[in-house]
Protein backbone atom coordinates (compact mmCIF):
# COMPACT_ATOMS: atom_id res chain seq x y z
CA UNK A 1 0.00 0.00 0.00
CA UNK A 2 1.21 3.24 -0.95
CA UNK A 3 3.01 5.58 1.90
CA UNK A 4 2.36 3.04 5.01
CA UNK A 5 4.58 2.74 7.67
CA UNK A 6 4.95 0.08 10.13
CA UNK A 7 5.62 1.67 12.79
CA UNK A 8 6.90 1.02 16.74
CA UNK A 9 3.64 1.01 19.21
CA UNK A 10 3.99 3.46 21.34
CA UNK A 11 1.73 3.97 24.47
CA UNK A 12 -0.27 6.73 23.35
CA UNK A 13 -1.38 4.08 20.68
CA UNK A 14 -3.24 1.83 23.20
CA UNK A 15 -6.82 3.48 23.86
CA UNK A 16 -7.46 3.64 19.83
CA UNK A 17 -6.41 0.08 19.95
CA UNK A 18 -8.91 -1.03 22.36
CA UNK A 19 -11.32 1.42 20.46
CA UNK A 20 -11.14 0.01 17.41
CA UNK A 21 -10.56 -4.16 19.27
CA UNK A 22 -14.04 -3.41 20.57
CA UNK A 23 -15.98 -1.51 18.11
CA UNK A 24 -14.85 -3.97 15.18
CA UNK A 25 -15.31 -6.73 17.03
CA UNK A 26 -18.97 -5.75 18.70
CA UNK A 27 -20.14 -5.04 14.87
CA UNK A 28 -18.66 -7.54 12.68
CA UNK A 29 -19.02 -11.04 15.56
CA UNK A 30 -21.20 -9.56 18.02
CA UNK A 31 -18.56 -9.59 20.84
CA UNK A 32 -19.63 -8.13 24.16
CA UNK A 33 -17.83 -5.73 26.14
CA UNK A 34 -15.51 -8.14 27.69
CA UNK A 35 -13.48 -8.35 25.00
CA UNK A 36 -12.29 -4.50 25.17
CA UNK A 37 -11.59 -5.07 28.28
CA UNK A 38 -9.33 -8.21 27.80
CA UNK A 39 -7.40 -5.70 24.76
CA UNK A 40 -7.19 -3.06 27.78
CA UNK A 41 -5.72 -5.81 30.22
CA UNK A 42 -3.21 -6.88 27.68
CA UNK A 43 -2.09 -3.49 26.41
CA UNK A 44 -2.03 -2.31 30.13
CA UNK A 45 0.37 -5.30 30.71
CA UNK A 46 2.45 -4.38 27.84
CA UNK A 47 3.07 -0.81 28.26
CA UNK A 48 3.82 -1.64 32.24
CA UNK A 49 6.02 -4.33 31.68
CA UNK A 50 7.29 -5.77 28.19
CA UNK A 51 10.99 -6.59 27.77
CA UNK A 52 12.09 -4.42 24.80
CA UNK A 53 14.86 -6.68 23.91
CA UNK A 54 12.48 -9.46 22.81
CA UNK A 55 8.98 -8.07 23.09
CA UNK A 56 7.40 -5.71 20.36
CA UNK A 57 4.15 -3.78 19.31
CA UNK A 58 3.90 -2.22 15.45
CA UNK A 59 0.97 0.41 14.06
CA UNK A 60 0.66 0.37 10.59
CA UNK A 61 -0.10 4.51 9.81
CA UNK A 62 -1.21 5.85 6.63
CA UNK A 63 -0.50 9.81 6.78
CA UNK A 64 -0.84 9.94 10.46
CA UNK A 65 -4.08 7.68 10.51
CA UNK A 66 -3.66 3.98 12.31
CA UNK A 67 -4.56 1.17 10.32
CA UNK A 68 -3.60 -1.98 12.38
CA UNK A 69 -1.74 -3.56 15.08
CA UNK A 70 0.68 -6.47 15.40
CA UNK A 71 2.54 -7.65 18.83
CA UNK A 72 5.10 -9.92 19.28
CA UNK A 73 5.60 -11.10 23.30
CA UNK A 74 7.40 -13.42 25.19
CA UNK A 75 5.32 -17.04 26.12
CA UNK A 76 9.02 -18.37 27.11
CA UNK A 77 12.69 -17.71 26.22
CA UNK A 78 12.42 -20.11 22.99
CA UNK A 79 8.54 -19.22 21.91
CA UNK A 80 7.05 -15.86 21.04
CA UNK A 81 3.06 -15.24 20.80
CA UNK A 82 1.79 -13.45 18.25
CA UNK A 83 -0.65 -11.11 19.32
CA UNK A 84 -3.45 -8.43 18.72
CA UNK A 85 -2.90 -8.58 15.08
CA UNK A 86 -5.63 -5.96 13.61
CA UNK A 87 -6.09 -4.76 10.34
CA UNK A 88 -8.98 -2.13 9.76
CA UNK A 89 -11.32 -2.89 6.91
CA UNK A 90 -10.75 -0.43 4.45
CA UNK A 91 -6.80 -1.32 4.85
CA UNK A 92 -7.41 -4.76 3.62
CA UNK A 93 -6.55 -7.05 0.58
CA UNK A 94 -3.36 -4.48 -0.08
CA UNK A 95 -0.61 -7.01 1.04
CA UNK A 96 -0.34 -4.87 4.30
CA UNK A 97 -1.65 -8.14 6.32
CA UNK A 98 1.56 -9.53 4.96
CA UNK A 99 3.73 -7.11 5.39
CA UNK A 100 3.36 -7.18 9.36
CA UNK A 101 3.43 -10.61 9.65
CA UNK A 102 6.55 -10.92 8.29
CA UNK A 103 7.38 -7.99 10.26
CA UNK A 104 6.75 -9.63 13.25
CA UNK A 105 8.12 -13.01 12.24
CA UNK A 106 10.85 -11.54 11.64
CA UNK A 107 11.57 -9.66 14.54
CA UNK A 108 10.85 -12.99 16.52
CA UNK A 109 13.19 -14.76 14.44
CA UNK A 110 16.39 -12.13 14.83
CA UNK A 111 15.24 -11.81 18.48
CA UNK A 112 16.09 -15.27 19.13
CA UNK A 113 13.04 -17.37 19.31
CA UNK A 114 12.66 -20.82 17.93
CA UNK A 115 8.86 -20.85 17.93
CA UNK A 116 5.85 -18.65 17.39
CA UNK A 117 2.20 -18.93 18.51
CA UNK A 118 -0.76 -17.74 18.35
CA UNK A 119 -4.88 -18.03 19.24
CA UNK A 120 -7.76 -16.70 17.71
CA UNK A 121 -11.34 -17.81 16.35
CA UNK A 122 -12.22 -19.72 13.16
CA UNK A 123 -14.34 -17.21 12.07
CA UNK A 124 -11.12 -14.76 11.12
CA UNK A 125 -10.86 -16.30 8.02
CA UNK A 126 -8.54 -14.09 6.17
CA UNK A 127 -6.03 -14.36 9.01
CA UNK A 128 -6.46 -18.15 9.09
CA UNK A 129 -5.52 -18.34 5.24
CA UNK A 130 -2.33 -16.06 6.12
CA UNK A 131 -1.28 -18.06 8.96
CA UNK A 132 -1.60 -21.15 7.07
CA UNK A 133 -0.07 -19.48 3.33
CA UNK A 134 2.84 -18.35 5.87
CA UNK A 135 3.63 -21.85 7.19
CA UNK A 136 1.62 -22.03 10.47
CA UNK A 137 0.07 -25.12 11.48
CA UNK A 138 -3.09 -25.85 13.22
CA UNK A 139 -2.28 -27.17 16.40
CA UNK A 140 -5.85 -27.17 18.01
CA UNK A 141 -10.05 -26.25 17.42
CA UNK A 142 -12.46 -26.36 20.14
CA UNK A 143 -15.55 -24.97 20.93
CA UNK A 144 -16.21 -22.42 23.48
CA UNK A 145 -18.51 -19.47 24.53
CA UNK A 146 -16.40 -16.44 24.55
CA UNK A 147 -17.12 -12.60 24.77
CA UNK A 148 -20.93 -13.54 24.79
CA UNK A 149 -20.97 -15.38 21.74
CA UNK A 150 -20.41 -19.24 20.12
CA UNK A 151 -17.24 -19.20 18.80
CA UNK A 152 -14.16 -21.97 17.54
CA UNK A 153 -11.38 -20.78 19.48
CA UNK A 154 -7.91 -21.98 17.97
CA UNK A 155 -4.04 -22.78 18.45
CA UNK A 156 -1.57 -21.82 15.53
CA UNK A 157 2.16 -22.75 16.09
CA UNK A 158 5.20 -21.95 13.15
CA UNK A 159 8.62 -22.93 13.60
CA UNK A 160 11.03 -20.26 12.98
């Protein structure tokens, strides 16, 4: 996409990202409020106490507007979880998905980890085909009830 950067997260980044987590997610799945709240948690987490020598948050920005998100954290010292990878509508079908996966993959792989993973519902179907066109495997599908609705939650792993 023309003039998008990927940028570092930086704190002042984190209540448009729960914005846009829960607004999205409320119209497009019917998510309740919890699930803002869990994006709040997490981003709270982050900016409080993330290791900067293996832990990383992007923004893709477009002329000063956010488009998406993408985190890479620590699970252990050989496995990284992907992580509140968000790409707004209007942003998609560009190739910018792409770019910030390999963005963080990449990071993860110079910072050292031998493993990536990741969870999210069956219903994101255009990160599903990413994961999967990128290498990731399927490691596990299960029912739940999550954020008020019926959902498949699911396990992705990659080597690196």
């Amino acid at each position: 996409m023309e003039n998008i950067q990927i940028r570092p997260f930086r704190a002042t980044d984190a209540p448009w990202l729960v914005e846009q987590h829960g607004r999205y997610y409320a119209r497009d799945e019917g998510f309740d409020s919890s699930f803002g709240a869990l994006v709040q948690s997490i981003l709270e987490d982050f900016v409080a106490s993330h290791d900067p020598t293996c832990e990383r948050g992007w923004i893709a920005e477009r002329d000063g507007q956010r488009l998406g998100s993408i985190f890479c954290v620590a699970l252990d010292e050989q496995t990284a979880k992907l992580r509140l990878f968000l790409l707004l509508p209007e942003a998609r079908g560009r190739g910018l998905g792409q770019r910030m996966l390999d963005t963080c993959m990449g990071y993860a792989r110079n910072a050292g980890y031998a493993e990536m993973r990741l969870w999210t519902h069956e219903s994101h179907r255009a990160a599903c085909t990413l994961y999967r066109a990128n290498g990731w495997q399927l490691l596990d599908s299960k029912p739940v009830h999550s954020f008020g609705v019926d959902l498949v939650e699911q396990s992705w792993k990659i080597r690196l």
